[in-house]
N, C-alpha and C. Protein backbone atom coordinates (compact mmCIF):
# COMPACT_ATOMS: atom_id res chain seq x y z
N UNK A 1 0.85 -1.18 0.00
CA UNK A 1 0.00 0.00 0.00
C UNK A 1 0.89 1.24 0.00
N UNK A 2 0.68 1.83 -0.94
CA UNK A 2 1.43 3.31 -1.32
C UNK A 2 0.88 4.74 -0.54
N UNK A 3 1.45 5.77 -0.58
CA UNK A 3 0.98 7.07 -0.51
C UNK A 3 0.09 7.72 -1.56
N UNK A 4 -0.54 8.59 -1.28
CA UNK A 4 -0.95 8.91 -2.84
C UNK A 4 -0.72 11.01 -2.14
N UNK A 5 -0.54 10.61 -0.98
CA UNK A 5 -0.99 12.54 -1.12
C UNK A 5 0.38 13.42 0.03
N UNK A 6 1.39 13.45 -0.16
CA UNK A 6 2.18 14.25 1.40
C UNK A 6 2.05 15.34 1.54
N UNK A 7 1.64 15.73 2.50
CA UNK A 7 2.29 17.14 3.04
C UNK A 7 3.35 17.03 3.61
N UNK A 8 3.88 18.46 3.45
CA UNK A 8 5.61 19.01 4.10
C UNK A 8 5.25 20.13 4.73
N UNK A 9 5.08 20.37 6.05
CA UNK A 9 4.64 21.72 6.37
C UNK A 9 6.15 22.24 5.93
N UNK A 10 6.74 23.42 5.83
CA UNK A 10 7.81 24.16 5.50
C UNK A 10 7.77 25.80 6.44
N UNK A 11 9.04 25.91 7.08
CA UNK A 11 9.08 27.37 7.71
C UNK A 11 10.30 28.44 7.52
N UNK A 12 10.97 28.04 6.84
CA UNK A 12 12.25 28.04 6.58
C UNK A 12 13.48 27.86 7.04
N UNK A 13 13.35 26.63 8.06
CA UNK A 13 14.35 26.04 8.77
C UNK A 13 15.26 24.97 8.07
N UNK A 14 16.49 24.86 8.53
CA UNK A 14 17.37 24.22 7.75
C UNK A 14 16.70 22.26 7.28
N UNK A 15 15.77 22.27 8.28
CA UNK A 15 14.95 20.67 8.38
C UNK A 15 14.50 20.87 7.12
N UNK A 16 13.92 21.66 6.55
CA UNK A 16 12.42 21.36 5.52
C UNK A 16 13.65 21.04 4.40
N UNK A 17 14.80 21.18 4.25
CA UNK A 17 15.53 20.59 3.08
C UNK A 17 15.51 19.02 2.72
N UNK A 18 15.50 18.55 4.03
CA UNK A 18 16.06 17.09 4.14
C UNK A 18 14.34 16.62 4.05
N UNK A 19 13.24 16.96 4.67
CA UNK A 19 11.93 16.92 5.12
C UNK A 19 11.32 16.77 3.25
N UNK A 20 11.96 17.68 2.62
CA UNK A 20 11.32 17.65 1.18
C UNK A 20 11.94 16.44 0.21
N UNK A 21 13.02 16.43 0.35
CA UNK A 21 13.63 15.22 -0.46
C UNK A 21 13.19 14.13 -0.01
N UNK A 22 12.95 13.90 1.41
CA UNK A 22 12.58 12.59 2.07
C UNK A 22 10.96 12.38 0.96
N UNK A 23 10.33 13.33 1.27
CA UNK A 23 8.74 13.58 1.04
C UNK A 23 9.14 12.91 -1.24
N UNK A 24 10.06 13.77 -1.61
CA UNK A 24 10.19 13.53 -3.03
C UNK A 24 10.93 11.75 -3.66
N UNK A 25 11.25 11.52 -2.64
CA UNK A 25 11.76 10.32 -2.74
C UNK A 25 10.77 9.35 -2.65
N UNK A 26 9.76 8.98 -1.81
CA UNK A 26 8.79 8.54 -1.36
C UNK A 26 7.40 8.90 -2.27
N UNK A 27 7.46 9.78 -2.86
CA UNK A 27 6.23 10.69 -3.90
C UNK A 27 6.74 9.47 -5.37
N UNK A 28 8.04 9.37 -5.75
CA UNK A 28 8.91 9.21 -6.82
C UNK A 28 8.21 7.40 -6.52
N UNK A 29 8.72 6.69 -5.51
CA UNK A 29 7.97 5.62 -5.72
C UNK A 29 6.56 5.05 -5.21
N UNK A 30 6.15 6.04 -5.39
CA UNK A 30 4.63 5.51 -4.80
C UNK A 30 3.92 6.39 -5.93
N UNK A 31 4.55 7.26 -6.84
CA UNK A 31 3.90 8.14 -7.83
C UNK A 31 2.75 8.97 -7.14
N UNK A 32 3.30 9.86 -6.31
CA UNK A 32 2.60 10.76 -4.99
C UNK A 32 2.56 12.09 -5.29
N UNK A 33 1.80 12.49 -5.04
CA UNK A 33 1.63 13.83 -5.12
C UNK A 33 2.08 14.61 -3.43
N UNK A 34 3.12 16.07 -3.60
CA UNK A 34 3.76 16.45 -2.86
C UNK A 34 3.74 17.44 -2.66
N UNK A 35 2.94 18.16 -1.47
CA UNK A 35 2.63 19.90 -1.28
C UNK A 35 3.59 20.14 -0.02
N UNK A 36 3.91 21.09 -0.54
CA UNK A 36 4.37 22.18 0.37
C UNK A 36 3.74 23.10 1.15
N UNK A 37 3.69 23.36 2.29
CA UNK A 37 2.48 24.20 2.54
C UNK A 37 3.18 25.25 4.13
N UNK A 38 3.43 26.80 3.74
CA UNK A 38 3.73 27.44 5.00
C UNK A 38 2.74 28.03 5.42
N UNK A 39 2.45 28.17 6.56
CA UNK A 39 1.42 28.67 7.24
C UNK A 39 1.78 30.34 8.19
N UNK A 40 1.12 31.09 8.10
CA UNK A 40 1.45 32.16 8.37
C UNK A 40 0.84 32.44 9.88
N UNK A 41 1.20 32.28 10.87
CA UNK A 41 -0.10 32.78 12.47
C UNK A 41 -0.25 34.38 12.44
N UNK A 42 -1.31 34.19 12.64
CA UNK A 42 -2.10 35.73 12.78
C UNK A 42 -2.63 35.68 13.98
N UNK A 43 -2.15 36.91 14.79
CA UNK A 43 -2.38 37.30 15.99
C UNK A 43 -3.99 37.25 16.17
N UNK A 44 -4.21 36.99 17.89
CA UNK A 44 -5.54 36.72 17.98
C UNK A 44 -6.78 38.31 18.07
N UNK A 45 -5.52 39.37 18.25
CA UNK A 45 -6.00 40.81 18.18
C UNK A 45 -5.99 41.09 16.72
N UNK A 46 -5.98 40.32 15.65
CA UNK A 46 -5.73 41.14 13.82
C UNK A 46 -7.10 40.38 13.33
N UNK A 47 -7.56 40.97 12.54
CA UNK A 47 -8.51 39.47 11.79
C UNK A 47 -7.41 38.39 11.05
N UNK A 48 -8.08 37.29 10.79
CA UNK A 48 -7.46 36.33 10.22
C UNK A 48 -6.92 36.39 8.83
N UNK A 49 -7.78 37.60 8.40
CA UNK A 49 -7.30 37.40 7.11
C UNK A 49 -6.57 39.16 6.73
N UNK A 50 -5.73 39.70 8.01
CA UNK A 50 -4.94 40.47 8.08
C UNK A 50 -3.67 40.29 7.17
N UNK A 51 -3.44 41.26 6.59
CA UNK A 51 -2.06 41.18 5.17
C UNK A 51 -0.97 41.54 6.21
N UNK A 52 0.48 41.11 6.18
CA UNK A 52 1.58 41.58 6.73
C UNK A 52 2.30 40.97 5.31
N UNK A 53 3.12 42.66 4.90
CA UNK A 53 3.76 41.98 3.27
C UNK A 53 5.09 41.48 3.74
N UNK A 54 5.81 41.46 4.84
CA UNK A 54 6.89 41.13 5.28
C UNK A 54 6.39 39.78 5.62
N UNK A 55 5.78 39.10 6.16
CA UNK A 55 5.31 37.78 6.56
C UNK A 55 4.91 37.09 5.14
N UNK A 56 3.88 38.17 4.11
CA UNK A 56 3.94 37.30 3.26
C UNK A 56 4.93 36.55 2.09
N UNK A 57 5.51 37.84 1.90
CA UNK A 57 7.29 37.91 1.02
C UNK A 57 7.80 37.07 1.93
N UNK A 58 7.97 36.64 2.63
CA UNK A 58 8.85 35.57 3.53
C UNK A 58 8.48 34.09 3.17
N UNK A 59 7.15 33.93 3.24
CA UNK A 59 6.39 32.88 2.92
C UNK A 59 6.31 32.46 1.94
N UNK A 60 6.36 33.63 0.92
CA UNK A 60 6.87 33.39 -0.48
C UNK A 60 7.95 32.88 -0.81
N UNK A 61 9.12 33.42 -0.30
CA UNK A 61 10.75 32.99 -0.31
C UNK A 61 10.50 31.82 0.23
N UNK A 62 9.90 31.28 1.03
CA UNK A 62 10.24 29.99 1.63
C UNK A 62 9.53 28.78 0.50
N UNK A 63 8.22 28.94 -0.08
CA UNK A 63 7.88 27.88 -1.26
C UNK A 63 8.75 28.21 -2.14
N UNK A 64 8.93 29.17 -2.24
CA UNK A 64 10.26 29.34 -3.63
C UNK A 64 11.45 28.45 -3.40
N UNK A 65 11.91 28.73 -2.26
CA UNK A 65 13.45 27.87 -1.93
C UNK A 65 12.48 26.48 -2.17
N UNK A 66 11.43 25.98 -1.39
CA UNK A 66 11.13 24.46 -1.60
C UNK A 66 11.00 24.03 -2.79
N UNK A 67 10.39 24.92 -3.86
CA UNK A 67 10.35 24.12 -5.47
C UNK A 67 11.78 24.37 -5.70
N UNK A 68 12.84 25.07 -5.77
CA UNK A 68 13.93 24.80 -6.19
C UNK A 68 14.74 23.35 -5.66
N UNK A 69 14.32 23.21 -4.45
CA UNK A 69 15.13 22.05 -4.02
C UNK A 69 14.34 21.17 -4.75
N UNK A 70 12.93 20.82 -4.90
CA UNK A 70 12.00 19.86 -5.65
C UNK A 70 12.86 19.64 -6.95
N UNK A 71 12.96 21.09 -7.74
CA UNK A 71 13.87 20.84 -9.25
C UNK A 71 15.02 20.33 -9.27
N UNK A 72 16.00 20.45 -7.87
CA UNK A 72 17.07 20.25 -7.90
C UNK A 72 17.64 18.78 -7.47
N UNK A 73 15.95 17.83 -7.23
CA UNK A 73 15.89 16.58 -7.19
C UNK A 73 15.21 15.92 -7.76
N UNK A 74 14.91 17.17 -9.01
CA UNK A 74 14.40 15.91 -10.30
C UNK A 74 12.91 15.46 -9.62
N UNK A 75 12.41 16.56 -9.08
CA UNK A 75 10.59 16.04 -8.80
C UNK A 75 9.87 17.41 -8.24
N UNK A 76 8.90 17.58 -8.21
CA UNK A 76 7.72 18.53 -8.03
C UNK A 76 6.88 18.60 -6.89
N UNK A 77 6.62 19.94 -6.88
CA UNK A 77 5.73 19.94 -5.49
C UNK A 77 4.87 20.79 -5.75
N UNK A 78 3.90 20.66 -5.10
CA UNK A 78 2.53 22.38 -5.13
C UNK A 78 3.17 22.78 -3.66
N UNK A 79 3.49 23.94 -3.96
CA UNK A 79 3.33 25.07 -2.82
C UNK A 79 2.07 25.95 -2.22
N UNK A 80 1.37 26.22 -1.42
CA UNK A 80 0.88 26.73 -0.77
C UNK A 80 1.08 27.50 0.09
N UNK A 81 0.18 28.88 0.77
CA UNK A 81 0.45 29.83 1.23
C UNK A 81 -1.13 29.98 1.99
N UNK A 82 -0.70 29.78 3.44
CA UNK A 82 -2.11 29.62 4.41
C UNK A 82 -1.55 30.77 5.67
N UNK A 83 -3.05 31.51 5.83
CA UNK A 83 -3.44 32.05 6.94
C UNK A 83 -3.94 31.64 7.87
N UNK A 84 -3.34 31.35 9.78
CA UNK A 84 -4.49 30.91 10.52
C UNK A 84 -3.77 31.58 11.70
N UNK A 85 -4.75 31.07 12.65
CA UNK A 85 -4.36 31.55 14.43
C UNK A 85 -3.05 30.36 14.80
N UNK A 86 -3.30 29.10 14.10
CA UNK A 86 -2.59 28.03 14.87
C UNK A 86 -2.26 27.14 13.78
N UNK A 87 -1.05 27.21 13.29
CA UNK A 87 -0.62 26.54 12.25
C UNK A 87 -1.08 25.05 12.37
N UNK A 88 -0.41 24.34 13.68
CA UNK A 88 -0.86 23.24 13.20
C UNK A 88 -2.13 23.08 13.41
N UNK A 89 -3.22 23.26 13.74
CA UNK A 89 -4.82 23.12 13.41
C UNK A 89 -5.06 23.55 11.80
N UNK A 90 -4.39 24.32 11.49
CA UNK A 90 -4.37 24.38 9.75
C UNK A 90 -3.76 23.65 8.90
N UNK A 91 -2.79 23.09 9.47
CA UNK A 91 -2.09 21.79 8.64
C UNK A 91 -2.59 20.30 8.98
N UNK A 92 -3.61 20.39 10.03
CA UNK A 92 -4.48 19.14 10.44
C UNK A 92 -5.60 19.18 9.22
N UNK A 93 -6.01 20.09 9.32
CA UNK A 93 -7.28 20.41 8.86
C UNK A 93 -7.27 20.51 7.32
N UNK A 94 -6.34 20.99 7.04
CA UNK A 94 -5.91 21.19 5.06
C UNK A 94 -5.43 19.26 4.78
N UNK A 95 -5.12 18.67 5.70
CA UNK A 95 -4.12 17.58 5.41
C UNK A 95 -5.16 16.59 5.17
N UNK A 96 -6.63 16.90 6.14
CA UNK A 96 -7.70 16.17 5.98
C UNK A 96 -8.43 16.71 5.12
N UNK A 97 -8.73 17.71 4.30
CA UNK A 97 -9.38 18.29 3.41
C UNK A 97 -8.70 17.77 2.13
N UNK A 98 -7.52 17.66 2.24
CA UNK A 98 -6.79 17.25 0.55
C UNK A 98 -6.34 15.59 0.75
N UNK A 99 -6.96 14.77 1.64
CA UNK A 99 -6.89 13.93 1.71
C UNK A 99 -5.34 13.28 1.99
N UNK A 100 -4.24 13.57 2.64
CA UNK A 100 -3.29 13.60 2.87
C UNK A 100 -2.89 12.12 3.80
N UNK A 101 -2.30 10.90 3.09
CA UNK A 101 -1.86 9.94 3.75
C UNK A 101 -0.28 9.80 4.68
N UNK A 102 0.57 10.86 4.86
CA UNK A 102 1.16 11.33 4.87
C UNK A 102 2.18 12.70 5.30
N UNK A 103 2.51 13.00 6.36
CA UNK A 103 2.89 14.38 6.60
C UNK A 103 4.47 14.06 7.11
N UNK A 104 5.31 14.81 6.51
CA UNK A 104 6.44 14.62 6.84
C UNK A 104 7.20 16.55 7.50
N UNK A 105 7.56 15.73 8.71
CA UNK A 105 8.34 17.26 9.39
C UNK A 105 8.98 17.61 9.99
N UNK A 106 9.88 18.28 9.70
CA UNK A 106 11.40 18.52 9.48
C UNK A 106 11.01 19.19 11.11
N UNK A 107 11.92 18.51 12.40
CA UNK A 107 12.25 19.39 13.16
C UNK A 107 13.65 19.58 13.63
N UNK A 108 13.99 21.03 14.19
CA UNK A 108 15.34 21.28 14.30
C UNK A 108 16.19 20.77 15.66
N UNK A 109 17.04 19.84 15.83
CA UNK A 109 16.85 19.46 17.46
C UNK A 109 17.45 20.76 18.23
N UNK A 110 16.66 20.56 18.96
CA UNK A 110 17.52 22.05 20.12
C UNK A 110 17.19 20.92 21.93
N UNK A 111 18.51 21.51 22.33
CA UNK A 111 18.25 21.05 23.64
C UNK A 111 18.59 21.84 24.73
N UNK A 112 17.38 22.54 24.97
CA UNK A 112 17.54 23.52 25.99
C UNK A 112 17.88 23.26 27.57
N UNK A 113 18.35 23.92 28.25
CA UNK A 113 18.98 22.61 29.70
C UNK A 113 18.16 21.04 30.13
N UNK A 114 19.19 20.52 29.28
CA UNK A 114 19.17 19.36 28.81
C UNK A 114 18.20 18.23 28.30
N UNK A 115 17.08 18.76 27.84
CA UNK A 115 15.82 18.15 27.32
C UNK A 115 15.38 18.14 26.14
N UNK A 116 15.27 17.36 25.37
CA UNK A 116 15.08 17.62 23.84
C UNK A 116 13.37 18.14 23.97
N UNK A 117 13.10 18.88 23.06
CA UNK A 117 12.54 20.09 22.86
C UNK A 117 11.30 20.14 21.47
N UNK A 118 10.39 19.53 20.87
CA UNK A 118 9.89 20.35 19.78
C UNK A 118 8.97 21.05 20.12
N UNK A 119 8.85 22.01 18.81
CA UNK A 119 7.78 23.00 18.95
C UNK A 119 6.23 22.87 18.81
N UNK A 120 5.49 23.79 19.27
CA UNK A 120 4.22 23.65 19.58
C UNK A 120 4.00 23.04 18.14
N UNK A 121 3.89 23.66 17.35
CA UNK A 121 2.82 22.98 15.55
C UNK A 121 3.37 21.35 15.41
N UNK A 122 4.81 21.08 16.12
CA UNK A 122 5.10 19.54 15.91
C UNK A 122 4.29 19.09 16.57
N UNK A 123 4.32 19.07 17.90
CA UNK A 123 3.81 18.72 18.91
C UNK A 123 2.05 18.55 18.38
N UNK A 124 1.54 19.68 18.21
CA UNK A 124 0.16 19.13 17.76
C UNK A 124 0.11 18.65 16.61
N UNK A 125 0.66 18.20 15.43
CA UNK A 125 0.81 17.46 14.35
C UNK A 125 0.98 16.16 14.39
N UNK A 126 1.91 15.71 15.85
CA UNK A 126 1.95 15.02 16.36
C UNK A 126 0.32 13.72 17.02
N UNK A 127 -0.22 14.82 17.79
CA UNK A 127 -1.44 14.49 18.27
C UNK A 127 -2.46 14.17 17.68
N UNK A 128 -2.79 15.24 16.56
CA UNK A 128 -4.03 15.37 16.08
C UNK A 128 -3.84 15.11 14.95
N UNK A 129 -2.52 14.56 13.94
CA UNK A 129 -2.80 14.20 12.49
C UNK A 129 -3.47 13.21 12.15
C-alpha cells in the first residue's frame, strides 16, 4: 500500500531541506503527489485574514526555496500559502481536506537545559494528524 498525497509543512528552517527530499523520494515511488504548505499565524488581536507583506514575502521565499530544491531533485511539489491563528490546526485540517496519507516534518533538534525540545505545531501534528 502506497501514498498517494504528502504534506511538508515548510518554515524556513534548515529541516524542511532534508523533510522535502525525504517527502520527493517517497512521492517518486509511490507516484505521490507532494505539497508544500507554509502557514502564516495571525495574531488573535488582527482578523485572520490580516495582510503583513513582510510575513507574506517571507512565505513566499520559503515555497520558492522548496520548489527549487523539488527541481534540484528531479521532482515537483505544489506550494501553498495559508493564513491561521494556529498553524498546526491548519495543517491538520488542510491535510484532511486534501486527503493527505502522509505528513512529513522537518524538526530542528535544540536542547535547551538538557531536554530535547519540539515546537508547539510539531507537537500538535503530532497528536491530532
Amino acid at each position: 500500500m502506497g501514498f498517494t498525497n504528502i504534506l511538508v509543512p515548510v518554515s524556513g528552517i534548515s529541516a524542511d531541506e532534508e523533510s522535502i527530499r525525504l517527502a520527493l523520494q517517497i512521492a517518486r515511488q509511490d507516484k505521490a503527489k507532494v505539497m508544500a504548505i507554509h502557514v502564516i499565524e495571525i495574531q488573535r488581536n488582527l482578523p485572520v485574514d490580516a495582510e503583513s507583506t513582510g510575513q507574506l514575502e517571507r512565505g513566499e521565499k520559503i515555497l520558492a526555496h522548496a520548489e527549487q530544491i523539488a527541481k534540484a531533485a528531479k521532482g515537483s511539489l505544489e506550494g501553498e500559502l495559508l493564513q491561521a491563528r494556529s498553524a498546526g490546526a491548519a495543517l491538520v485540517n488542510e491535510a484532511s481536506e486534501r486527503r493527505v496519507d502522509l505528513i512529513i516534518v522537518g524538526a530542528p533538534y535544540r536542547k535547551p537545559l538538557g531536554d530535547f525540545v519540539l515546537g508547539t505545531t510539531t507537537q500538535y501534528l503530532l497528536k491530532n494528524a
